[in-house]
Protein backbone atom coordinates (compact mmCIF):
# COMPACT_ATOMS: atom_id res chain seq x y z
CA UNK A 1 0.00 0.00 0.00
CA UNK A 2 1.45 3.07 -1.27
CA UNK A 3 0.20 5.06 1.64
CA UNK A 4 1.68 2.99 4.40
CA UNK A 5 5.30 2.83 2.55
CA UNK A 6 5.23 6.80 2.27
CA UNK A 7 3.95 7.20 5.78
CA UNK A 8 7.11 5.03 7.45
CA UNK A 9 9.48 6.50 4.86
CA UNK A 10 8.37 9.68 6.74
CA UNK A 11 8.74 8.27 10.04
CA UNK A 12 12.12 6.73 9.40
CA UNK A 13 13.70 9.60 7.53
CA UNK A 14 12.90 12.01 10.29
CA UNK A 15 14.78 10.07 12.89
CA UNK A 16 11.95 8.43 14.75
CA UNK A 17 12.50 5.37 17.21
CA UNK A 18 9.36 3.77 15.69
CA UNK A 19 6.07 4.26 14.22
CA UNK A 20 3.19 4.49 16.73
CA UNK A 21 -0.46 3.42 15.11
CA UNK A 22 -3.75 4.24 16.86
CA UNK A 23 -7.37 2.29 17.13
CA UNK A 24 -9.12 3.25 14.27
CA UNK A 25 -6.67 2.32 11.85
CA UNK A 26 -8.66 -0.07 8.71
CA UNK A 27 -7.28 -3.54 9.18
CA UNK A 28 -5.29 -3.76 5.65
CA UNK A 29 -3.74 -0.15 6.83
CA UNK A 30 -2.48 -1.32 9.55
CA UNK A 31 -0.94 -4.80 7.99
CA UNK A 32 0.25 -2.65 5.68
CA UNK A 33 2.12 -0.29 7.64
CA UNK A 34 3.25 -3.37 9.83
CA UNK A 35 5.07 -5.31 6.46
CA UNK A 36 6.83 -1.90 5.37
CA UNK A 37 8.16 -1.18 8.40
CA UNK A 38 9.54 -4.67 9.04
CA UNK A 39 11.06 -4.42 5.67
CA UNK A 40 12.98 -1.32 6.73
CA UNK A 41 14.00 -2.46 10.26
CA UNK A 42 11.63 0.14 12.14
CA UNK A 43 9.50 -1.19 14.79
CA UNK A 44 5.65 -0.17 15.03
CA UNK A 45 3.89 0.13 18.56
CA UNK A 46 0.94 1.71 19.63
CA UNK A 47 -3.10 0.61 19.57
CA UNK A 48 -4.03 -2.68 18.67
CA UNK A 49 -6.72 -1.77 15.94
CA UNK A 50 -10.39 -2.28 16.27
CA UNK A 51 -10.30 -4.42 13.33
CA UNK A 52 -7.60 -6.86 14.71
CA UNK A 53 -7.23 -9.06 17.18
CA UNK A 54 -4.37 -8.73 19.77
CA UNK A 55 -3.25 -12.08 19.16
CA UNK A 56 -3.36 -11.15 15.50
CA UNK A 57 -1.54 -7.96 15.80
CA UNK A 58 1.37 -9.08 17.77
CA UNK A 59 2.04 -12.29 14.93
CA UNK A 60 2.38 -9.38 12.67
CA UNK A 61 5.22 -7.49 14.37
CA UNK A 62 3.58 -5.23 16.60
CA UNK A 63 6.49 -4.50 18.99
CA UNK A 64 4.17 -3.29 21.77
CA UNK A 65 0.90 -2.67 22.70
CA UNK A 66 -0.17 0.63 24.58
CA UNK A 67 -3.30 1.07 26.95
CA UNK A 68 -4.49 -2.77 28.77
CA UNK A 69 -7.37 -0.60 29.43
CA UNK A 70 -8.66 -0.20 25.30
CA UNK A 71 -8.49 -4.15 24.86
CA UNK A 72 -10.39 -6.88 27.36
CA UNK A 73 -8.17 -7.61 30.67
CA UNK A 74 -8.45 -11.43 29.74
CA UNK A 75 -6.58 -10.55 26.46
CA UNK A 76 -4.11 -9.00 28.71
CA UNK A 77 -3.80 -12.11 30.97
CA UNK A 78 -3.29 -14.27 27.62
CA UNK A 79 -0.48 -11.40 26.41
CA UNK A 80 1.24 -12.02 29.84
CA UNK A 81 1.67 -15.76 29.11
CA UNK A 82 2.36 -15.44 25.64
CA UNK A 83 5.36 -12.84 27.14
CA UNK A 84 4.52 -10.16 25.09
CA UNK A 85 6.62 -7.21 26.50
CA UNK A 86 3.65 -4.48 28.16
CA UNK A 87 4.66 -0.78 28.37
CA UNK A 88 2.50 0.91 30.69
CA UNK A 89 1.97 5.04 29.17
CA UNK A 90 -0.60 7.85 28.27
CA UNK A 91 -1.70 9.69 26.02
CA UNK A 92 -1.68 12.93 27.15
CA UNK A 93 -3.41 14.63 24.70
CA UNK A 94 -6.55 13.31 25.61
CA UNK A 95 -8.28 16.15 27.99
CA UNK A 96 -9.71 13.09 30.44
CA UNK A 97 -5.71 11.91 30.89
CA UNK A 98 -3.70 13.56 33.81
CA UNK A 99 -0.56 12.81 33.43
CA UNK A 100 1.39 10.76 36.23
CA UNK A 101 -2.04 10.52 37.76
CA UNK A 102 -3.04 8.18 35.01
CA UNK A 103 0.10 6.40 35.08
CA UNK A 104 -1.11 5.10 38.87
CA UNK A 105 -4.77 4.03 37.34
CA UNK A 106 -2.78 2.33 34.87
CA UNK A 107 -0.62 0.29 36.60
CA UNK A 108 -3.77 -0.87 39.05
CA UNK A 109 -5.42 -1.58 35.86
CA UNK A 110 -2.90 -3.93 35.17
CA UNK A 111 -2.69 -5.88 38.62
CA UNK A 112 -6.60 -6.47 38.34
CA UNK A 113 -5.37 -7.75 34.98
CA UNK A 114 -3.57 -10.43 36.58
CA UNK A 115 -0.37 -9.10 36.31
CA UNK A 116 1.86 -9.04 40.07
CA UNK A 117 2.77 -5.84 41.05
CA UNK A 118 6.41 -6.49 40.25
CA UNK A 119 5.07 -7.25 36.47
CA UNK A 120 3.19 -3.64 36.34
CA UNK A 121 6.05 -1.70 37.76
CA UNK A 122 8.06 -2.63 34.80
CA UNK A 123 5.71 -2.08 32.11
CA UNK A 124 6.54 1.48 33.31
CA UNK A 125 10.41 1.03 34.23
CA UNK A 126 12.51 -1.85 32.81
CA UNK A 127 10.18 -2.71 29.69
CA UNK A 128 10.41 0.99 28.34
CA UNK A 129 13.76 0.44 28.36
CA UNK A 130 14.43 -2.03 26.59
CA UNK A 131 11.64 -1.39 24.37
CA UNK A 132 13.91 1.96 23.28
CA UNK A 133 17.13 -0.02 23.87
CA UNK A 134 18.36 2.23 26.65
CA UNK A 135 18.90 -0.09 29.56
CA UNK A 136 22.49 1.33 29.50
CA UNK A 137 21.26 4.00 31.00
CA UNK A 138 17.30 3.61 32.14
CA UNK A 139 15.47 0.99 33.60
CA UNK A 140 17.27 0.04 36.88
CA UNK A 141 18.68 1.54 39.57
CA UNK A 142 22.04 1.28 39.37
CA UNK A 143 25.30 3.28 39.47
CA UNK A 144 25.56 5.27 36.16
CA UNK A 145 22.22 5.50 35.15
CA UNK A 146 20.26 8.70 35.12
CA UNK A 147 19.10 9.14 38.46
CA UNK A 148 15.35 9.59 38.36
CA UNK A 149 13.12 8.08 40.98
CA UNK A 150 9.55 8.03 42.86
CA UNK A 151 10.39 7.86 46.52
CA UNK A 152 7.40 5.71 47.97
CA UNK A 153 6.43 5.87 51.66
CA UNK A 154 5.08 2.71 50.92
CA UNK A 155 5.80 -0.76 49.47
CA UNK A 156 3.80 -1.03 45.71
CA UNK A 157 4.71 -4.65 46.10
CA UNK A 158 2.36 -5.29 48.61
CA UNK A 159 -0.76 -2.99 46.99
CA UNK A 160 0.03 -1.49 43.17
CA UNK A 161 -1.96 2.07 44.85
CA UNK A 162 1.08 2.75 46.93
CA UNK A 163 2.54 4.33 44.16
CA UNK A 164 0.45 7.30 44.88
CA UNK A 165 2.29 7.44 48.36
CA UNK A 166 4.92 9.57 46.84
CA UNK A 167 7.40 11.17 49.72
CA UNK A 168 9.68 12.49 47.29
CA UNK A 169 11.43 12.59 43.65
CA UNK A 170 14.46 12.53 42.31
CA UNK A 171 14.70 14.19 38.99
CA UNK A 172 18.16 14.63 36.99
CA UNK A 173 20.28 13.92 40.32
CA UNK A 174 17.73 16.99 42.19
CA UNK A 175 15.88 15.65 45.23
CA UNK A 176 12.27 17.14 44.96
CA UNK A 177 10.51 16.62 48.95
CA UNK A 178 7.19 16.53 49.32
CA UNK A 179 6.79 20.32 50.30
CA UNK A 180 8.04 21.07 46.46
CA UNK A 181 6.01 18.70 44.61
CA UNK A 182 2.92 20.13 46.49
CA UNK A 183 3.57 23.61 45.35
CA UNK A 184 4.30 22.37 42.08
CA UNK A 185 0.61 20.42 41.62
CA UNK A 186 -1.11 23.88 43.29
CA UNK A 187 0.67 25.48 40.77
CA UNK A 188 -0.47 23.03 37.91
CA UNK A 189 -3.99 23.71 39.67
CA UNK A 190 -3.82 27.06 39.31
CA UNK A 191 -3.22 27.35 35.43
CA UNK A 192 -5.68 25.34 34.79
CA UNK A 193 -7.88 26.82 35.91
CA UNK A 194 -7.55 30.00 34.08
């Protein structure tokens, strides 16, 4: 399909990681886009289309699939065994998604999927990572790495919502306590609402 080789040729040409495809995407568009971009050794990610099953879309190449929460959890459950790699995300241009918030109903979205709470916290961690083939320097904690992390007051290992427990974050090496990330949400508040 003419369309689908001109719209990775785009993708690839400007330097992009991969090509991200959405839910309403017709069923031969998305093959299409799927075979091209396997031919040029660009990976595709994104929605699994209406028209396609998950099962469907990931024997086609799709490298990962965003948002548990647009497909049925028992496809989710079947993904997990199958070890299909889940990235948790957002998409923040929606107006109903907050970020960060989201990210929390996400992951809890996942545990009710079946998935442990270890399993959710990397679909937002380690599987990123290697997803964008950084695990050089993202992914774990460990000496080297770029130093960004949630400081939990805590344990998401015993109950997923604890990741809403936030005492503190540490952003580029910069320790953020919880005094600073409250004025930083009233400020968020604030433009908002004007």
């Amino acid at each position: 399909m003419a369309d689908a080789r001109r719209l990775v040729d785009s993708m690839q040409s400007r330097g992009f990681d991969f090509v991200k495809v959405l839910s309403f995407l017709p069923r031969e568009v998305f093959l299409a886009i799927l075979a091209e971009a396997k031919q040029r050794g660009i990976q595709v990610a994104g929605h699994v289309p209406f028209a396609v099953s998950a099962d469907e879309a990931s024997a086609a190449g799709l490298h990962s699939v965003e948002h548990v929460t647009g497909i049925a959890l028992a496809c989710s459950t079947a993904m997990r065994r199958a070890e299909v790699p889940l990235l948790a995300g957002t998409d923040v241009q929606n107006p109903y998604v907050f970020p960060g918030f989201s990210l929390h109903e996400e992951l809890a979205v996942l545990v009710e999927a079946g998935l442990t709470p270890a399993e959710a916290l990397r679909t937002a961690t380690l599987n990123p990572a290697i997803f964008l083939e950084a695990t050089d320097s993202l992914g774990t904690v460990d000496v080297g790495k770029v130093a960004d992390l949630v400081l939990l007051d805590a344990d998401p290992l015993i109950d997923i919502r604890n990741t809403t427990r936030i005492r503190g974050v540490l952003l580029r090496g910069r320790y953020l306590d919880r005094r600073v990330l409250d004025s930083l949400l009233a400020g968020a508040a604030r433009a908002a609402n004007h």
